[in-house]
C-alpha atoms as a PDB file:
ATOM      1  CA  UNK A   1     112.953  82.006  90.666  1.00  0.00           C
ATOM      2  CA  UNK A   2     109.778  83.154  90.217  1.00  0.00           C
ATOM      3  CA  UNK A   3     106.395  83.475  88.608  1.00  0.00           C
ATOM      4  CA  UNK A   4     104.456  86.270  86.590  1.00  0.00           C
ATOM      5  CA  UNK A   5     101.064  85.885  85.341  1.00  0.00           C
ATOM      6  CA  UNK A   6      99.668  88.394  82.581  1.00  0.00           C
ATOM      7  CA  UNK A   7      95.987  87.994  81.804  1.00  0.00           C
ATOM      8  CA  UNK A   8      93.641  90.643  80.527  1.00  0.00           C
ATOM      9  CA  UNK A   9      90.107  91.445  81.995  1.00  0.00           C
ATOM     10  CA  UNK A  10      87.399  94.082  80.506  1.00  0.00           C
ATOM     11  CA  UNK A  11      86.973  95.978  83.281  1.00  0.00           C
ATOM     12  CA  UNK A  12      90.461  95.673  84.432  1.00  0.00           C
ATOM     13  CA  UNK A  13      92.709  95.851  81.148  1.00  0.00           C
ATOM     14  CA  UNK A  14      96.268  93.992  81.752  1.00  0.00           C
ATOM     15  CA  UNK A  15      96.816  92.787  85.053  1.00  0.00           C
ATOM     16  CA  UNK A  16     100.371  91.154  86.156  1.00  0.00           C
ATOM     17  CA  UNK A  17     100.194  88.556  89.056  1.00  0.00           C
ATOM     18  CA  UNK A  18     103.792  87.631  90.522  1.00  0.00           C
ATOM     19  CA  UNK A  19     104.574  85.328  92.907  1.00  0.00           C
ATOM     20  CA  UNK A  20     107.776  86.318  94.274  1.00  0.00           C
ATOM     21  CA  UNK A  21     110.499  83.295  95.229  1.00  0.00           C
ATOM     22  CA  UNK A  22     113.964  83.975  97.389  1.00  0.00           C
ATOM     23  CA  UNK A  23     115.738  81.628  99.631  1.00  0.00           C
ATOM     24  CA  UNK A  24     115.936  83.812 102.297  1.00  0.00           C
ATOM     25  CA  UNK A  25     113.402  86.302 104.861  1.00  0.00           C
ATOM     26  CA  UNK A  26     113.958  88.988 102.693  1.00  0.00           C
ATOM     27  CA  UNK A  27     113.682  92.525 103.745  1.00  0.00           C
ATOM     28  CA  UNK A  28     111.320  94.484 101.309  1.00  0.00           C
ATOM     29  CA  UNK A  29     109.482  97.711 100.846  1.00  0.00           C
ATOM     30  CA  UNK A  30     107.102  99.104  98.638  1.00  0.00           C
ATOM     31  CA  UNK A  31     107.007 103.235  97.803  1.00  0.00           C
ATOM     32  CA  UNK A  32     105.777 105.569  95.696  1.00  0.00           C
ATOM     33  CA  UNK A  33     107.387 108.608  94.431  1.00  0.00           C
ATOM     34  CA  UNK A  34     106.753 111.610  92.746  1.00  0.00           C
ATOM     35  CA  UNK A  35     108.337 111.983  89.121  1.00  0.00           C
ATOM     36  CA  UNK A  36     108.324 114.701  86.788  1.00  0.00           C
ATOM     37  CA  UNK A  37     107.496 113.069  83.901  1.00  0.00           C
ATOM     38  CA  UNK A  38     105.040 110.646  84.737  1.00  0.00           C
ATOM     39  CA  UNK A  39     103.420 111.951  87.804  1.00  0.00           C
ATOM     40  CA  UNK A  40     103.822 109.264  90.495  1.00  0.00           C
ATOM     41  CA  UNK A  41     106.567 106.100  90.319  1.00  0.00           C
ATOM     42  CA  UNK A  42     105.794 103.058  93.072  1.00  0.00           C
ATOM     43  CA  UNK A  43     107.941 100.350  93.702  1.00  0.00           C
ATOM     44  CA  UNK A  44     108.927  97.299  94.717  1.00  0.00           C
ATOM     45  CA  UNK A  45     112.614  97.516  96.633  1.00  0.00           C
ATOM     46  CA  UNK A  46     114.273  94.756  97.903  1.00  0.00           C
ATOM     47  CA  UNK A  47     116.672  95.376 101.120  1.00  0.00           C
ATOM     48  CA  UNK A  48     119.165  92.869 100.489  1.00  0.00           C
ATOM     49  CA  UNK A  49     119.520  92.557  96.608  1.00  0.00           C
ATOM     50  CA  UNK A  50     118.932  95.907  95.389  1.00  0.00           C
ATOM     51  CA  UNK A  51     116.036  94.912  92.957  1.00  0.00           C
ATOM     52  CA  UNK A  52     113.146  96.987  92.263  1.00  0.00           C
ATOM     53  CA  UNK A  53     110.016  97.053  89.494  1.00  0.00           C
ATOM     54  CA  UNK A  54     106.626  97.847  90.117  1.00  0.00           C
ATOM     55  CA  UNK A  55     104.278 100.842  88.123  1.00  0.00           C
ATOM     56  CA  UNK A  56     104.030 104.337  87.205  1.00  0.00           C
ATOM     57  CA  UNK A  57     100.985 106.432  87.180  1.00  0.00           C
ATOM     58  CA  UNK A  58      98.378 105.918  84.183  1.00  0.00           C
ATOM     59  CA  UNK A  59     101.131 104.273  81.772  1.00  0.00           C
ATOM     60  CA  UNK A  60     102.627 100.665  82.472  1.00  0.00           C
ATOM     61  CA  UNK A  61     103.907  98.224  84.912  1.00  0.00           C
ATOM     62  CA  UNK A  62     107.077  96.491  84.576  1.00  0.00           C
ATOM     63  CA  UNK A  63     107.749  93.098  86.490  1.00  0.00           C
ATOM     64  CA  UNK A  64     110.384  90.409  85.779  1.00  0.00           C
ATOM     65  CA  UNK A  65     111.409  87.081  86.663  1.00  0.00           C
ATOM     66  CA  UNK A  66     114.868  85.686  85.834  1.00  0.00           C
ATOM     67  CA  UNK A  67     117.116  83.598  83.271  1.00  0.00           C
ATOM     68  CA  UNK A  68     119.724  83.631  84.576  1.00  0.00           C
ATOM     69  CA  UNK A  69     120.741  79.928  85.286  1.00  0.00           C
ATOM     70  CA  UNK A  70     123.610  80.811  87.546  1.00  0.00           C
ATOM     71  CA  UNK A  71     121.925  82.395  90.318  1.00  0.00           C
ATOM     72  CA  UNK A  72     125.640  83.501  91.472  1.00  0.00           C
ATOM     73  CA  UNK A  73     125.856  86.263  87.907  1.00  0.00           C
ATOM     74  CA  UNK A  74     122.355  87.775  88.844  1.00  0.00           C
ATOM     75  CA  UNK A  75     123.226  91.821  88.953  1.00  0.00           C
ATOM     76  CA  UNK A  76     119.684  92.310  90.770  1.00  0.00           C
ATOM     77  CA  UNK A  77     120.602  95.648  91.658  1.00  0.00           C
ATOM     78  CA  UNK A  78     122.116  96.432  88.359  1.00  0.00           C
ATOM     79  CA  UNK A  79     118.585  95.218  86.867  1.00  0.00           C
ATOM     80  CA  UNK A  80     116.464  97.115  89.527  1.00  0.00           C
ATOM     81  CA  UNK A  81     118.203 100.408  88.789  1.00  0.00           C
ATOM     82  CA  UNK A  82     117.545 100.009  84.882  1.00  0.00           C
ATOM     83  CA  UNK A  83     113.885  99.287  85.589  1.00  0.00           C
ATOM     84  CA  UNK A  84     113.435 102.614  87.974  1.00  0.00           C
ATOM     85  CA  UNK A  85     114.781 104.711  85.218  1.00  0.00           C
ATOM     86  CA  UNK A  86     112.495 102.661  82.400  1.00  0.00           C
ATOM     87  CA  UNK A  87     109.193 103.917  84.899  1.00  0.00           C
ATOM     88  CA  UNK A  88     110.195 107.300  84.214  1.00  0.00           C
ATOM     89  CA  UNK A  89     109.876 106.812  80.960  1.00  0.00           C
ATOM     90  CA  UNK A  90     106.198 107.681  79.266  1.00  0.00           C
ATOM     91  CA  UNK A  91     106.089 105.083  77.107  1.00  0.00           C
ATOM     92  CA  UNK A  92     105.933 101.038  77.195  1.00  0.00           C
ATOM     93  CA  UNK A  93     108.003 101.143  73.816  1.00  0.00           C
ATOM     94  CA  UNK A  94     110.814 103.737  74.842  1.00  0.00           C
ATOM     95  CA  UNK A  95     110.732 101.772  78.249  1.00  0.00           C
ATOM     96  CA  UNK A  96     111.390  98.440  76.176  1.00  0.00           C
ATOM     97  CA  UNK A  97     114.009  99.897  73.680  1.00  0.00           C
ATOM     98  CA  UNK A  98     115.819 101.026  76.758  1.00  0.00           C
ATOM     99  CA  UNK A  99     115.963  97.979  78.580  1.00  0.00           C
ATOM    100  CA  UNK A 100     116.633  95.849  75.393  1.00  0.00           C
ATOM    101  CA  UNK A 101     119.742  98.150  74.303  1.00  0.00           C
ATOM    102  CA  UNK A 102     120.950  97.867  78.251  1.00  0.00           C
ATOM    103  CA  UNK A 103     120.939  94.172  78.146  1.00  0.00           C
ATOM    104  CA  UNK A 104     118.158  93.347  80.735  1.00  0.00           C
ATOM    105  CA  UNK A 105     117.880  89.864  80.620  1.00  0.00           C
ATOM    106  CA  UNK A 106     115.065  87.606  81.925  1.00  0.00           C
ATOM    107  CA  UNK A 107     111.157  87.973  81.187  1.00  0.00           C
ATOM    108  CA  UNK A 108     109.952  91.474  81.307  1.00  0.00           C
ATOM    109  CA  UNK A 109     106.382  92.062  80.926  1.00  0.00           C
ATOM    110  CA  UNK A 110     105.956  95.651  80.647  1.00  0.00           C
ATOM    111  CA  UNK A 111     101.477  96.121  80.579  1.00  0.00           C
ATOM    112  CA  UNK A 112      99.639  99.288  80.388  1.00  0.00           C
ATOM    113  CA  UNK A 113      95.905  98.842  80.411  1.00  0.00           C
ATOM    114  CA  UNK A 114      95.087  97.812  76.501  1.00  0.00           C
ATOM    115  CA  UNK A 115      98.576  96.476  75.424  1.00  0.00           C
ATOM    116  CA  UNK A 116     101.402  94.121  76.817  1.00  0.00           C
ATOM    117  CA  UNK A 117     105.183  93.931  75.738  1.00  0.00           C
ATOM    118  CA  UNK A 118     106.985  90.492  76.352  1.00  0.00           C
ATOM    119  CA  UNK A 119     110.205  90.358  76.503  1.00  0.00           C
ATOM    120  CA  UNK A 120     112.523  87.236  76.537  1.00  0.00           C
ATOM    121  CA  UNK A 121     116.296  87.813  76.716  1.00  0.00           C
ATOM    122  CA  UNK A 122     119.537  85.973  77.625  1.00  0.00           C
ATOM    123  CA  UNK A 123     122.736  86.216  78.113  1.00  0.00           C
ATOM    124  CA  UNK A 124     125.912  84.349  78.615  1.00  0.00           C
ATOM    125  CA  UNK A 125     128.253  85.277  81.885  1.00  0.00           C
ATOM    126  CA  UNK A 126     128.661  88.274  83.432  1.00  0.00           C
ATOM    127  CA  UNK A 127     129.612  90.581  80.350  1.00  0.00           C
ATOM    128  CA  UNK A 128     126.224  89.413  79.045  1.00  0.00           C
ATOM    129  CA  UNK A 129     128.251  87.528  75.808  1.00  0.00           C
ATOM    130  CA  UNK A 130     125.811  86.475  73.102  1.00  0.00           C
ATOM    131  CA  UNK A 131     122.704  88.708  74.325  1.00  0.00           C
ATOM    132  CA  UNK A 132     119.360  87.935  72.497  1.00  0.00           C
ATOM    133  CA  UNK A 133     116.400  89.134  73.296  1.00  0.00           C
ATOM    134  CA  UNK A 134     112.543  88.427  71.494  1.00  0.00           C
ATOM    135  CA  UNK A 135     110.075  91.295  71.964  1.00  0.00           C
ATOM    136  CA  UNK A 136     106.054  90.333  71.203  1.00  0.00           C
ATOM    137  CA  UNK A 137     102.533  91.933  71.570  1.00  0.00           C
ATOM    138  CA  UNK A 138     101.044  89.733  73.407  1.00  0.00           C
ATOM    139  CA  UNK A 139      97.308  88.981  72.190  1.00  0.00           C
ATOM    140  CA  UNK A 140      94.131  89.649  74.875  1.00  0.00           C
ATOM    141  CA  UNK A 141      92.915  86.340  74.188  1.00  0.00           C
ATOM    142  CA  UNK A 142      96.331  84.628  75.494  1.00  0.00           C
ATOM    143  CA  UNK A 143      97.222  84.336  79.401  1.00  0.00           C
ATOM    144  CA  UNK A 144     100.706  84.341  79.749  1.00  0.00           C
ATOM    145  CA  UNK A 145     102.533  82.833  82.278  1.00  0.00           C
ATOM    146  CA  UNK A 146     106.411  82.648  82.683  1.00  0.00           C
ATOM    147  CA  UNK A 147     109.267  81.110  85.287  1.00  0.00           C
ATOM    148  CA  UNK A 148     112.898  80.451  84.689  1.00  0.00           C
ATOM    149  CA  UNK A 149     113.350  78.741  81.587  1.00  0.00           C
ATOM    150  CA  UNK A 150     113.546  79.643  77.783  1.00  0.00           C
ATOM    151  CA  UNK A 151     110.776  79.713  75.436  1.00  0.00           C
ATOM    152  CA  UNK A 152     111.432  81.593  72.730  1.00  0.00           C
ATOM    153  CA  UNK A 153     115.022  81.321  73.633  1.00  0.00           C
ATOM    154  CA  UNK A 154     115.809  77.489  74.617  1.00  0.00           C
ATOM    155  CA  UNK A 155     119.474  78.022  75.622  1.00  0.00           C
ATOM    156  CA  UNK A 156     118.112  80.590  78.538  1.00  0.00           C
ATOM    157  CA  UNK A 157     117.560  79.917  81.634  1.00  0.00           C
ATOM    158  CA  UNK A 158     117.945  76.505  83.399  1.00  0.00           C
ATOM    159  CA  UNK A 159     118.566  73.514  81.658  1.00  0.00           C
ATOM    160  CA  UNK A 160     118.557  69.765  81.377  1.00  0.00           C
ATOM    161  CA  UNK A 161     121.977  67.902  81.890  1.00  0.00           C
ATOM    162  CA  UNK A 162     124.216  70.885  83.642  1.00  0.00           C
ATOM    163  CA  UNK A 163     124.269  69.292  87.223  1.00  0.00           C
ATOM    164  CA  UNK A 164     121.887  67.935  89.545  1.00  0.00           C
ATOM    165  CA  UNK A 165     121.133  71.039  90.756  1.00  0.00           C
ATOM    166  CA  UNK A 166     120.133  72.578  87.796  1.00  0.00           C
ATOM    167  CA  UNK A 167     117.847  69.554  86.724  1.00  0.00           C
ATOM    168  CA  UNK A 168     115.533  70.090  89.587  1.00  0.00           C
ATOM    169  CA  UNK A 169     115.270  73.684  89.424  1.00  0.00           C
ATOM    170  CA  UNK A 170     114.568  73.006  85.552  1.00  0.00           C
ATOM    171  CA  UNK A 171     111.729  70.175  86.402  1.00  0.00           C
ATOM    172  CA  UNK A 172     110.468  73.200  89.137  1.00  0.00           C
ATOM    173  CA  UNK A 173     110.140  75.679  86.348  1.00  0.00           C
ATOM    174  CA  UNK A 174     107.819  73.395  84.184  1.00  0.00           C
ATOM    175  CA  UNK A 175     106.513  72.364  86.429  1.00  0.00           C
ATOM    176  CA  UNK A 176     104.964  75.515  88.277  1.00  0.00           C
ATOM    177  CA  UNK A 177     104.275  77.247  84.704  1.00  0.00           C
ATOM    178  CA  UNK A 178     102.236  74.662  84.541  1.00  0.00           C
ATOM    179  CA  UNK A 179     100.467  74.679  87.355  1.00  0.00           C
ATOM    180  CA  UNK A 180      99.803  78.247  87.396  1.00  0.00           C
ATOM    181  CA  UNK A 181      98.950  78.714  84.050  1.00  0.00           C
ATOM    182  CA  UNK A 182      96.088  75.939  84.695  1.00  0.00           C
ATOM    183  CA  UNK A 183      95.285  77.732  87.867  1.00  0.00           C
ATOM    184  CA  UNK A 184      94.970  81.696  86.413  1.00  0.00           C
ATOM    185  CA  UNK A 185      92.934  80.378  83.728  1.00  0.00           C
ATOM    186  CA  UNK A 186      89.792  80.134  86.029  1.00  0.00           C
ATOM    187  CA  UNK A 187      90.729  83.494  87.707  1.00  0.00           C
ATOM    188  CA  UNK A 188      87.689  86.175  87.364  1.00  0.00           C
ATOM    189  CA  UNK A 189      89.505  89.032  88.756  1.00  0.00           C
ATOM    190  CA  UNK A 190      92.598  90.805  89.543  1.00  0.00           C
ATOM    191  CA  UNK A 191      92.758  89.797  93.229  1.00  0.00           C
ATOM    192  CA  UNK A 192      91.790  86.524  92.397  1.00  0.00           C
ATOM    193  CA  UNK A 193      94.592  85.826  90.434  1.00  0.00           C
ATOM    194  CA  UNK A 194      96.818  85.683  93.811  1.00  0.00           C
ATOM    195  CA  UNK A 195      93.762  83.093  95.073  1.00  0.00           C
ATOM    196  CA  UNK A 196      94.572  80.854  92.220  1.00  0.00           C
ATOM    197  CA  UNK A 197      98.605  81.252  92.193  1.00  0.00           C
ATOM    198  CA  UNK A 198      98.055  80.384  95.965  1.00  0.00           C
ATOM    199  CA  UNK A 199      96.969  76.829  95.269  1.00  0.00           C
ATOM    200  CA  UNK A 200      98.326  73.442  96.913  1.00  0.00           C
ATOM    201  CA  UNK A 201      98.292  71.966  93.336  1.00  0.00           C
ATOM    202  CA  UNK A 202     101.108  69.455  94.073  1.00  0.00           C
ATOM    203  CA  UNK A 203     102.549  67.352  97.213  1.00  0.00           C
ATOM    204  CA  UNK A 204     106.129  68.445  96.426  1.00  0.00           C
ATOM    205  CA  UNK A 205     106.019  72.460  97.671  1.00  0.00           C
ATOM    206  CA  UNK A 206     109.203  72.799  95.836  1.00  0.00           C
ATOM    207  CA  UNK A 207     107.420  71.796  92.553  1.00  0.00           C
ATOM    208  CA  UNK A 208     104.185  73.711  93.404  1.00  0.00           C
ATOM    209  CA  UNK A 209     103.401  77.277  92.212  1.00  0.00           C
ATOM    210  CA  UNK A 210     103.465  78.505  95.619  1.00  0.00           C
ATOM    211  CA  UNK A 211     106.452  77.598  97.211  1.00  0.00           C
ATOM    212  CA  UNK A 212     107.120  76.358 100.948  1.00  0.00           C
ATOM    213  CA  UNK A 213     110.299  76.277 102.190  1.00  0.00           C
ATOM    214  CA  UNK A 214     110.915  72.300 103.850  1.00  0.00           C
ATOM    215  CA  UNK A 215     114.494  72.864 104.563  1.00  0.00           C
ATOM    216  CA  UNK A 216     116.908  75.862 104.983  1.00  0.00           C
ATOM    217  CA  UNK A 217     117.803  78.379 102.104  1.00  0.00           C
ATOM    218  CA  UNK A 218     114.984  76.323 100.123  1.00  0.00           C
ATOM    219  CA  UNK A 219     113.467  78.259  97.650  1.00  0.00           C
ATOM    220  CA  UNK A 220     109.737  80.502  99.411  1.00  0.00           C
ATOM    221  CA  UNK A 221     107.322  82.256  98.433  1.00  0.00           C
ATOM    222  CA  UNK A 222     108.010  85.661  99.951  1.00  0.00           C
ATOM    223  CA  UNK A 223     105.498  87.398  99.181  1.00  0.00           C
ATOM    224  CA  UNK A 224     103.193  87.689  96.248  1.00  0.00           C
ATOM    225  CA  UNK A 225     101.465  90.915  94.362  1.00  0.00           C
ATOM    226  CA  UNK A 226      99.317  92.271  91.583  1.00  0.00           C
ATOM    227  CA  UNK A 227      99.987  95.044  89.293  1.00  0.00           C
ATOM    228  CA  UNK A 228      97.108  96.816  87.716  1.00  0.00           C
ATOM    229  CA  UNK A 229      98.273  99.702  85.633  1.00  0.00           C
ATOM    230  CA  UNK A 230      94.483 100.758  84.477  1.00  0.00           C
ATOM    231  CA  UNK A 231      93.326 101.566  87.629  1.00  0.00           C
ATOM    232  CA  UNK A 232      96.685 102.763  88.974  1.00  0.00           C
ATOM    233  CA  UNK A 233      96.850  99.866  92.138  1.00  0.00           C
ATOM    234  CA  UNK A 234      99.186  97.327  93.697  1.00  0.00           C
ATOM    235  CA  UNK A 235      97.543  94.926  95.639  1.00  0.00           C
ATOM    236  CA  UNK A 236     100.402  93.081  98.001  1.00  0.00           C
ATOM    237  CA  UNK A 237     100.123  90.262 100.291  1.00  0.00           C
ATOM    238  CA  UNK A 238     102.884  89.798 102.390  1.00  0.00           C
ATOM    239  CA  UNK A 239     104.148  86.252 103.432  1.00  0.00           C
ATOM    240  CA  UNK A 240     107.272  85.503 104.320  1.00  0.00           C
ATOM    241  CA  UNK A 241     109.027  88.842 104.859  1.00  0.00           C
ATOM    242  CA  UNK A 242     109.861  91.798 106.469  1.00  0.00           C
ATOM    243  CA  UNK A 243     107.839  94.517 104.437  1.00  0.00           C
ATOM    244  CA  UNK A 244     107.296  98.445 105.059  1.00  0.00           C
ATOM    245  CA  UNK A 245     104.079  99.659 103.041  1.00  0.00           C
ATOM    246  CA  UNK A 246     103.608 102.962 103.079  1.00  0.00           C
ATOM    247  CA  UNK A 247      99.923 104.143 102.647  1.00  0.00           C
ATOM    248  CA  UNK A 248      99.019 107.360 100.503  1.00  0.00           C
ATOM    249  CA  UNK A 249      96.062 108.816  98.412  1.00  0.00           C
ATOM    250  CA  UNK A 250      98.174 110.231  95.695  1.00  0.00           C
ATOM    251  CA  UNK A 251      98.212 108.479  92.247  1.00  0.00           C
ATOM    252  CA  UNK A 252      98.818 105.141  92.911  1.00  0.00           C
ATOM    253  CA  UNK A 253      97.031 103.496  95.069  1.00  0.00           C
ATOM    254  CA  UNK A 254      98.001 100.370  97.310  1.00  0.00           C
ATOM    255  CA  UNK A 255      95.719  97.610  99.215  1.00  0.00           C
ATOM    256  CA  UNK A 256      97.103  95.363 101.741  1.00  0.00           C
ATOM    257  CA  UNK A 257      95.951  91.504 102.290  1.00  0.00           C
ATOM    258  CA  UNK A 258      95.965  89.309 105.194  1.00  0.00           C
ATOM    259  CA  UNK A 259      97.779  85.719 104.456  1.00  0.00           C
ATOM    260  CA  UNK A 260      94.471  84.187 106.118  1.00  0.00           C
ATOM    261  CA  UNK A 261      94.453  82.155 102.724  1.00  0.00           C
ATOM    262  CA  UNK A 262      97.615  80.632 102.704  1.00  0.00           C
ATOM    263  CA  UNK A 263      97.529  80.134 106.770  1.00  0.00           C
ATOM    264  CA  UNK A 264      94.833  77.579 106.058  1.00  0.00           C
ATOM    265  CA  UNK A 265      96.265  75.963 102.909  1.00  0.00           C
ATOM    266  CA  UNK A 266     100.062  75.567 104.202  1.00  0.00           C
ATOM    267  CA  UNK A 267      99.503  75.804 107.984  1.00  0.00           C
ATOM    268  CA  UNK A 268     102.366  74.108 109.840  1.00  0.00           C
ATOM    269  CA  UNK A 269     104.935  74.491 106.849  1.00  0.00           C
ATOM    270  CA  UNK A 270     105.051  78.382 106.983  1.00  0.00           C
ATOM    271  CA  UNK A 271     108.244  78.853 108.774  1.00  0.00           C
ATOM    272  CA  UNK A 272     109.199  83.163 109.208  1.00  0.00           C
ATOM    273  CA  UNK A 273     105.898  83.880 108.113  1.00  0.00           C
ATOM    274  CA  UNK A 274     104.723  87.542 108.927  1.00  0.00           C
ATOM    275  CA  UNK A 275     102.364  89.459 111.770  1.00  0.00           C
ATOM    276  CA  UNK A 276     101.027  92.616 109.883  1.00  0.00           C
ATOM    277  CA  UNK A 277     101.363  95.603 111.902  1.00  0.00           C
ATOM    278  CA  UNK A 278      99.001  98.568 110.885  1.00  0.00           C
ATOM    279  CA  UNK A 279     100.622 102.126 111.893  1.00  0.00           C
ATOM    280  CA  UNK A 280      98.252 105.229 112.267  1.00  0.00           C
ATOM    281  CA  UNK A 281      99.170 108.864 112.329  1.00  0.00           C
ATOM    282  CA  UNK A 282      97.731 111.305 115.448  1.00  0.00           C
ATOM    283  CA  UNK A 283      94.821 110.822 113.460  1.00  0.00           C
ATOM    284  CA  UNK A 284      93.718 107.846 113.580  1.00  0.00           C
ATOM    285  CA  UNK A 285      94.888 106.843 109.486  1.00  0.00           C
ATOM    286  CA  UNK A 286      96.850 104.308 108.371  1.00  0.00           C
ATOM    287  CA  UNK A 287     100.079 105.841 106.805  1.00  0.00           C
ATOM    288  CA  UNK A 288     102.120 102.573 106.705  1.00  0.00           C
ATOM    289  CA  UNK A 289     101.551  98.887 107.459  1.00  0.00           C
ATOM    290  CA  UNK A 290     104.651  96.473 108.946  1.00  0.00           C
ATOM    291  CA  UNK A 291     105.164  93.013 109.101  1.00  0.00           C
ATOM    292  CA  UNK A 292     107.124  91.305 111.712  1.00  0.00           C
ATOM    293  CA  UNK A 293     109.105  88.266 111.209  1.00  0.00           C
ATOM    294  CA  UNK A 294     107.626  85.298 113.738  1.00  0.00           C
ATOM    295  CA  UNK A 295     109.738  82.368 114.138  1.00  0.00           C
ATOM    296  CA  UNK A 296     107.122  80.176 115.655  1.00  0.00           C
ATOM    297  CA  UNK A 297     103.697  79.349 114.101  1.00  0.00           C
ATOM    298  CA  UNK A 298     100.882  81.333 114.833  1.00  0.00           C
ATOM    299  CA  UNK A 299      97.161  80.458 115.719  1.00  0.00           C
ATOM    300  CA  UNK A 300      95.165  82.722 112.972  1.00  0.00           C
ATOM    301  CA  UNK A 301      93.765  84.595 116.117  1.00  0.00           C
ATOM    302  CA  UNK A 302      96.862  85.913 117.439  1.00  0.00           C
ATOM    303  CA  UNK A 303      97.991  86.564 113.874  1.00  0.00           C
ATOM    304  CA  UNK A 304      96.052  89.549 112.604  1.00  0.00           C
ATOM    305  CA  UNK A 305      94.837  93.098 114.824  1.00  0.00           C
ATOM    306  CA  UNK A 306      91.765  93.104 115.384  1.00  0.00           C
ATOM    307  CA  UNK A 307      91.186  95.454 112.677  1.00  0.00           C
ATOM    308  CA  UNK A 308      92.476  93.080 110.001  1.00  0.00           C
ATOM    309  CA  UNK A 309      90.557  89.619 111.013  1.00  0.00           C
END
């Protein structure tokens, strides 16, 4: 249940913006590989699900977010295996053909730096019945955001008149697509994209684009991150997670943000959020940054090293 933001810059070509939303502390890391075919692969990989996207080195990024209205027939690792392989791939169109003819299913934005591939595609049960799937070029001029209903595809997704359940998440869905498609619009930059998807833009944190957890296995923003294939960097800020980063100056290059943002916008209603941890070698580098799981709320002075406030 969550939310990716396309929108195209001059000097930055495509840029994807996700806010990532679990109901639970998930355990996460983000790695980069070396591949034969398309020099460097870095991903996201989620502990307990198996799911993975992320970017490989001078082509495309590929991020998702789901339609699947039965949360229970989600096959994340399934999906995060297909994507991997579709990374290795050198380009966006074999990387789409591949994941249309496996039956991926959600949207998948697949942007390299002067082009962007949308892809909307549903399914019914676990044997993927009835699989359709729309593929478009998406425009420069257009920001796209998407969440966790149909567009193109109205039957996908959640929907109106299942069960109670399914009502709100549907109302959610509109609801933050909304939102954030009103907040990216005024975004001037890459990293400011996560500024704007941060917002308190409604009293209801369930309905808003960033998502605060007011009762257990709620719906959270976990953490949220920024693909930009152009320059070949992920920029992650971890929130409510367990993350392993691990620094390198090879191909793809990652940047690491405090939360100092969304400690001032949400503090008190932040419950797990995370204490970066920077780890140096016998050098004195950074080769990986950690976040630690704090059950209690933190002042912002005891939240960051002194090297990060």
């Amino acid at each position: 249940m969550c939310i990716i933001a396309a929108k195209y810059f001059k000097s930055h070509g495509w840029v994807l913006a996700k806010n990532r939303d679990q109901d639970y502390v998930s355990r996460v890391s983000f790695l980069d590989e070396p591949h034969k075919d398309v020099d460097e692969v870095m991903v996201l990989y989620d502990h307990d699900t198996g799911y993975k996207e992320g970017m490989n080195h001078g082509r495309f990024a590929i991020a998702t977010t789901s339609l699947t209205p039965n949360l229970s027939d989600e096959t994340d690792k399934e999906d995060g295996e297909l994507i991997e392989r579709a990374l290795g791939m050198k380009s966006q169109e074999q990387a789409a053909k591949y994941l249309i003819q496996k039956k991926l299913t959600g949207f998948i934005f697949i942007a390299s730096p002067e082009k962007l591939i949308l892809i909307e595609a549903g399914a019914k049960g676990k044997n993927k019945e009835g699989y359709e799937s729309k593929m478009t070029i998406v425009p420069k001029t257009e920001i796209v955001v998407r969440t966790n209903h149909g567009i193109q595809i109205p039957w996908a997704g959640f929907q109106y008149g299942v069960n109670e359940k399914q009502d709100i998440w549907r109302k959610s869905s509109e609801m933050r697509k909304g939102l954030a498609e009103k907040a990216v619009k005024n975004s001037t930059s890459a990293e400011s994209m996560l500024e704007c998807m941060a917002r308190k833009m409604h009293d209801d944190l369930q309905m808003n684009q960033f998502r605060v957890e007011l009762k257990p296995r709620q719906m959270r923003t976990i953490f949220q991150w920024v693909l930009i294939p152009k320059e070949s960097l992920a920029i992650i800020r971890p929130v409510q997670c367990i993350t392993k980063v691990r620094i390198t100056k090879e191909m793809i290059s990652v940047k690491v943000l405090d939360n100092k943002i969304l400690k001032k916008i949400y503090d008190g209603k932040l419950r797990h959020f995370c204490k970066m941890v920077p780890i140096t070698d016998n050098n004195g580098h950074e080769v990986e940054i950690k976040t630690i799981r704090t059950e209690q709320f933190l002042s912002f002075a005891n939240f960051l090293s002194d090297k990060y406030r």
